[in-house]
C-alpha atoms as a PDB file:
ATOM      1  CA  UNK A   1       0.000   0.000   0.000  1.00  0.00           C
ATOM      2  CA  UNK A   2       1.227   3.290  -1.024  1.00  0.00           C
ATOM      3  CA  UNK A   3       1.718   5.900   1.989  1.00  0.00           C
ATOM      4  CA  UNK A   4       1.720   9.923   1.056  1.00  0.00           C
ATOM      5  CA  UNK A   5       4.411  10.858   1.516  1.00  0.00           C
ATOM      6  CA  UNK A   6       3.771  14.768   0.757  1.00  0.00           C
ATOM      7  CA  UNK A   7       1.504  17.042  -1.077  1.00  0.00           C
ATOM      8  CA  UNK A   8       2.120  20.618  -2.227  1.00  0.00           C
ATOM      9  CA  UNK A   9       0.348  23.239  -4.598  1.00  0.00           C
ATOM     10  CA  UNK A  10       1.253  26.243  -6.277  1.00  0.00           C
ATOM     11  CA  UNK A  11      -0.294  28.811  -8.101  1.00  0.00           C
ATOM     12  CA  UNK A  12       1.198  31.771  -9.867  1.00  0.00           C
ATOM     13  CA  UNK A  13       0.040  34.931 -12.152  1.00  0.00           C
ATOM     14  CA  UNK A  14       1.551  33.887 -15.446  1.00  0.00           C
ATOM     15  CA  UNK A  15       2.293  37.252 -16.156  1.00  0.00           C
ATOM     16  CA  UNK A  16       5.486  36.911 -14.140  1.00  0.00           C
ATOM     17  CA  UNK A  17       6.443  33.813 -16.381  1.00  0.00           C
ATOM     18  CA  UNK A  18       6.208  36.559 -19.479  1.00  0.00           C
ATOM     19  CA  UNK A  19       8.066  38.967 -17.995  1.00  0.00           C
ATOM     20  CA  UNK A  20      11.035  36.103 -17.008  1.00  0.00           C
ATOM     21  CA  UNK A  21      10.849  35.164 -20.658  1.00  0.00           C
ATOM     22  CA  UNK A  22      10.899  38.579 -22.223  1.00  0.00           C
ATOM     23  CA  UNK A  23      13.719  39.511 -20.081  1.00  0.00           C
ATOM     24  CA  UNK A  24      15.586  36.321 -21.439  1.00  0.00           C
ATOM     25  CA  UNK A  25      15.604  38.408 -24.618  1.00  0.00           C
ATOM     26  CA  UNK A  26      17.825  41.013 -23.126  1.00  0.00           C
ATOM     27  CA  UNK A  27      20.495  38.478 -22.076  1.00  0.00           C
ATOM     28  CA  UNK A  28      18.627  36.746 -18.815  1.00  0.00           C
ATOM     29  CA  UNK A  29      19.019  32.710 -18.506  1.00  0.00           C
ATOM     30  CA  UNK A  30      15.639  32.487 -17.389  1.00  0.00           C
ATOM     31  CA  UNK A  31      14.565  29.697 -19.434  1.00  0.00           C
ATOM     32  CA  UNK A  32      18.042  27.702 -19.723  1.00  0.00           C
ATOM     33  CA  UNK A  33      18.280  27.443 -16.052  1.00  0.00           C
ATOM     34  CA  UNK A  34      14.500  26.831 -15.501  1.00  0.00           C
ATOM     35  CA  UNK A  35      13.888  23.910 -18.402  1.00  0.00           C
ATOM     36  CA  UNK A  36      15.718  21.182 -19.695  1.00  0.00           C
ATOM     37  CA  UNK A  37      15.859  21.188 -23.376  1.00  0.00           C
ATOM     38  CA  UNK A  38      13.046  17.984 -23.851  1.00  0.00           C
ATOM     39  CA  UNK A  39      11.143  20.445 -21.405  1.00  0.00           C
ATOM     40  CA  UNK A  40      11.502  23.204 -23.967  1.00  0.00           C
ATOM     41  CA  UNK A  41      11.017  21.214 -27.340  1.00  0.00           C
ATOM     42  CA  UNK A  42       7.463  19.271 -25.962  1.00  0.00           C
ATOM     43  CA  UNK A  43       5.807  22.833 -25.126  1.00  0.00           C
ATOM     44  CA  UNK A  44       7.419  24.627 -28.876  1.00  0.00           C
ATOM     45  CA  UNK A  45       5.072  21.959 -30.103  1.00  0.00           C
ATOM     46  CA  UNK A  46       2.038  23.865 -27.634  1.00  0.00           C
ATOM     47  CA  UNK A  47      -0.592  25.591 -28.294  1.00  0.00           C
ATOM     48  CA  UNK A  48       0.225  27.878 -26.026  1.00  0.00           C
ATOM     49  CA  UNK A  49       3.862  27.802 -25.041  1.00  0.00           C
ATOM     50  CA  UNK A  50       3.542  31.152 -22.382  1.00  0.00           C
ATOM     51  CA  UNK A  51       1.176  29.131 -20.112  1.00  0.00           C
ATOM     52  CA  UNK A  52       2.468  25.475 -20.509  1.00  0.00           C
ATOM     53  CA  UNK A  53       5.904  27.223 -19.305  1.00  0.00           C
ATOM     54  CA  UNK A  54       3.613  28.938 -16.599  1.00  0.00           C
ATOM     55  CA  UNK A  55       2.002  25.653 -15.655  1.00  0.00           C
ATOM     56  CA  UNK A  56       5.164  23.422 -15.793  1.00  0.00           C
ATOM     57  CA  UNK A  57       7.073  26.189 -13.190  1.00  0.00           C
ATOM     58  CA  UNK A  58       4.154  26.058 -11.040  1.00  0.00           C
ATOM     59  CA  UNK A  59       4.759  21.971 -11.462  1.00  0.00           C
ATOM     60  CA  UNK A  60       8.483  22.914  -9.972  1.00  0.00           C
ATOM     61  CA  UNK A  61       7.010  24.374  -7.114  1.00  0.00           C
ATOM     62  CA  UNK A  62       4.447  22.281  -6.249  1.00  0.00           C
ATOM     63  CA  UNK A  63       7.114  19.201  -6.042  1.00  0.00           C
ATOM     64  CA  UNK A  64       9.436  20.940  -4.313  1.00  0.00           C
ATOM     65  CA  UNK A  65       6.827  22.098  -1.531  1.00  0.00           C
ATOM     66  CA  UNK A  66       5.522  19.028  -1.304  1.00  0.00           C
ATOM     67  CA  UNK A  67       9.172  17.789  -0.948  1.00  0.00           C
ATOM     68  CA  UNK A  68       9.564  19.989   2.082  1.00  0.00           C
ATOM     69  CA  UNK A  69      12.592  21.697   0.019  1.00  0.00           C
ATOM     70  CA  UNK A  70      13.796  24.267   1.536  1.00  0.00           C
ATOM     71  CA  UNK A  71      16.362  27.516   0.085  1.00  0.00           C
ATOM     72  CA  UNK A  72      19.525  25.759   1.681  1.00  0.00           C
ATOM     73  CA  UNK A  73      19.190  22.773  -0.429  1.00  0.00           C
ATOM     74  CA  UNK A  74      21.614  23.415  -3.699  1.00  0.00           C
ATOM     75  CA  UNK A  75      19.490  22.070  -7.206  1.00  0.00           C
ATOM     76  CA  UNK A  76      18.757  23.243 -10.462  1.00  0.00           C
ATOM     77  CA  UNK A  77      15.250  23.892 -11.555  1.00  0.00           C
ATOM     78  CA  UNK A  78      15.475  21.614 -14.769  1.00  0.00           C
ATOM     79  CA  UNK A  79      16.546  18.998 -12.542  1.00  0.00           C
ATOM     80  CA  UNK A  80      12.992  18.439 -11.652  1.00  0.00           C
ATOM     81  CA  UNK A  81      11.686  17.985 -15.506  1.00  0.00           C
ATOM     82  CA  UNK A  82       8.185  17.328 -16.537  1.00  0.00           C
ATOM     83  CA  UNK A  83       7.307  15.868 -19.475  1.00  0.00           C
ATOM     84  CA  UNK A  84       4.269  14.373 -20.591  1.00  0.00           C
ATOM     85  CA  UNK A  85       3.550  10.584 -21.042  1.00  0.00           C
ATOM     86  CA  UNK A  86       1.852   9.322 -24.580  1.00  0.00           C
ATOM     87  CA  UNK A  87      -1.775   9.820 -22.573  1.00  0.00           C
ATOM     88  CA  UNK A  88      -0.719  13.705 -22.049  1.00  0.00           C
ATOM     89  CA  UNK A  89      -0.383  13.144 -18.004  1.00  0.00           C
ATOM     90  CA  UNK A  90       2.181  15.000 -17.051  1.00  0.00           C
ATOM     91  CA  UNK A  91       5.214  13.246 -15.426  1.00  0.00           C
ATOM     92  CA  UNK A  92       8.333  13.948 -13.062  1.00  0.00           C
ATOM     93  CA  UNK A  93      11.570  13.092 -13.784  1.00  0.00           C
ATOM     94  CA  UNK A  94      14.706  13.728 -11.738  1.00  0.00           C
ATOM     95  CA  UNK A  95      17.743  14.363 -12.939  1.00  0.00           C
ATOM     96  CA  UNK A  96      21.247  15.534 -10.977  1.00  0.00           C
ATOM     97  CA  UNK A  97      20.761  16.539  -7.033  1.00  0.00           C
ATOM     98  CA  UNK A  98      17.383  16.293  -7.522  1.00  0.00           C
ATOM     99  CA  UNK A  99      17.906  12.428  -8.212  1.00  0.00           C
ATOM    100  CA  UNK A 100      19.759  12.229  -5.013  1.00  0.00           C
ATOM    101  CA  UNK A 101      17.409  13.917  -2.739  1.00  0.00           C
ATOM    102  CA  UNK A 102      14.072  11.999  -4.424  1.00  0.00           C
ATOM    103  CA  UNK A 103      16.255   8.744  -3.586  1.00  0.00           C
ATOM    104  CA  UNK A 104      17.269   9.502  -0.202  1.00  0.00           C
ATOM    105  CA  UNK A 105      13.374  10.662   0.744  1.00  0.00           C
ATOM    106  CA  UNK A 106      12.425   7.412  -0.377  1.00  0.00           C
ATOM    107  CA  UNK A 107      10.214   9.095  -2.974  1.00  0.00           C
ATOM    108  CA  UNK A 108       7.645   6.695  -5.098  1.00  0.00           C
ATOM    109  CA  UNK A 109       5.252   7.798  -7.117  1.00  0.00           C
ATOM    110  CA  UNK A 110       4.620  11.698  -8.390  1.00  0.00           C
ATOM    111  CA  UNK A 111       0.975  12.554  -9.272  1.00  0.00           C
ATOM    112  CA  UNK A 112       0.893  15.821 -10.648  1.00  0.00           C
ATOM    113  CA  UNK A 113      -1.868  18.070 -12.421  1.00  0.00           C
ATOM    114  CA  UNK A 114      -1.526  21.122 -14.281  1.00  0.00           C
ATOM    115  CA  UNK A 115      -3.792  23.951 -15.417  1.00  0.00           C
ATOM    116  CA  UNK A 116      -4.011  27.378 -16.140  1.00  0.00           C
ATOM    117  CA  UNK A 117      -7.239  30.111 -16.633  1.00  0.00           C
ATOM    118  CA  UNK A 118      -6.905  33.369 -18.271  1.00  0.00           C
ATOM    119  CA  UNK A 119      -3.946  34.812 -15.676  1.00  0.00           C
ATOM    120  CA  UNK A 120      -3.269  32.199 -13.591  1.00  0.00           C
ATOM    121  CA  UNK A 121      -1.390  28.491 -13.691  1.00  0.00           C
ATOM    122  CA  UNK A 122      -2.158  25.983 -10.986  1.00  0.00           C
ATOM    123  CA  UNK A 123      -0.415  23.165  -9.940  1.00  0.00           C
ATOM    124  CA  UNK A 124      -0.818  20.114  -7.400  1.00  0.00           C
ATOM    125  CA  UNK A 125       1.352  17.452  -6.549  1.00  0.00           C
ATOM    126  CA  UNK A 126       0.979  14.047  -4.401  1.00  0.00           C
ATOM    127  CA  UNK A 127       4.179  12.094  -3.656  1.00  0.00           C
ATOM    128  CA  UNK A 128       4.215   8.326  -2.419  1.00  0.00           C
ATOM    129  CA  UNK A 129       6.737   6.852  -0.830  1.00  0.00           C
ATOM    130  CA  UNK A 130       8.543   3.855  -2.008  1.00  0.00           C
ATOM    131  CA  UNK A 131       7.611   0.496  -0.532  1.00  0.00           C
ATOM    132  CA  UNK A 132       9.533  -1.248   1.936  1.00  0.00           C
ATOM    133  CA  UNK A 133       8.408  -4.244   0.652  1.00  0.00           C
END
């Protein structure tokens, strides 16, 4: 049987996302150090690229609350990656640090859901813990 092991949500105007990415026109590393590149490729195949960057940073967020991470723990952002399987679910893959800390948390399953409305991206995760068994 699966135990929670955490749960965290985040929610964020995605006008802030715009203003990150605009500014990465002027020289900022916005999205290099916020997306892997398989991040960046799936949503240049979006509809709407702004708010599936909007929704996957507030899919960042949402893991790492839920992971109880805290600003003394070193990562990278793209080191928490979401992609989305063949059924469009959206999926968590760690990468780097990340990997390390997921491991030593004993983290299991990631169940993670995405939106966004007009202004605003939503995002909620669940994490299980690996069996003992």
């Amino acid at each position: 049987m699966e135990q929670i092991k955490g749960i965290g949500t985040d929610i964020l105007k995605i006008s802030r996302i715009k203003e990150l990415i605009e500014n990465e026109k002027s020289g900022g590393l916005f999205l290099s150090r916020t997306y892997s590149d398989a991040e960046k490729t799936e949503i240049s195949f979006c509809d709407h690229p702004l708010q599936s960057y909007a929704d996957r940073f507030a899919g960042k967020e949402a893991v790492m609350k839920a992971m109880r991470i805290d600003g003394n723990t070193r990562f990278l952002w793209k080191e928490i990656e979401i992609l989305h399987d063949p059924d469009g679910r959206p999926e968590v893959h760690f990468h780097g640090n990340m990997k390390e800390i997921a491991e030593r948390l004993h983290i299991g399953r990631i169940l993670l859901s995405l939106s966004y409305e007009d202004s605003y991206a939503v995002a909620f995760a669940v994490l299980t813990e690996t069996s003992s068994l």
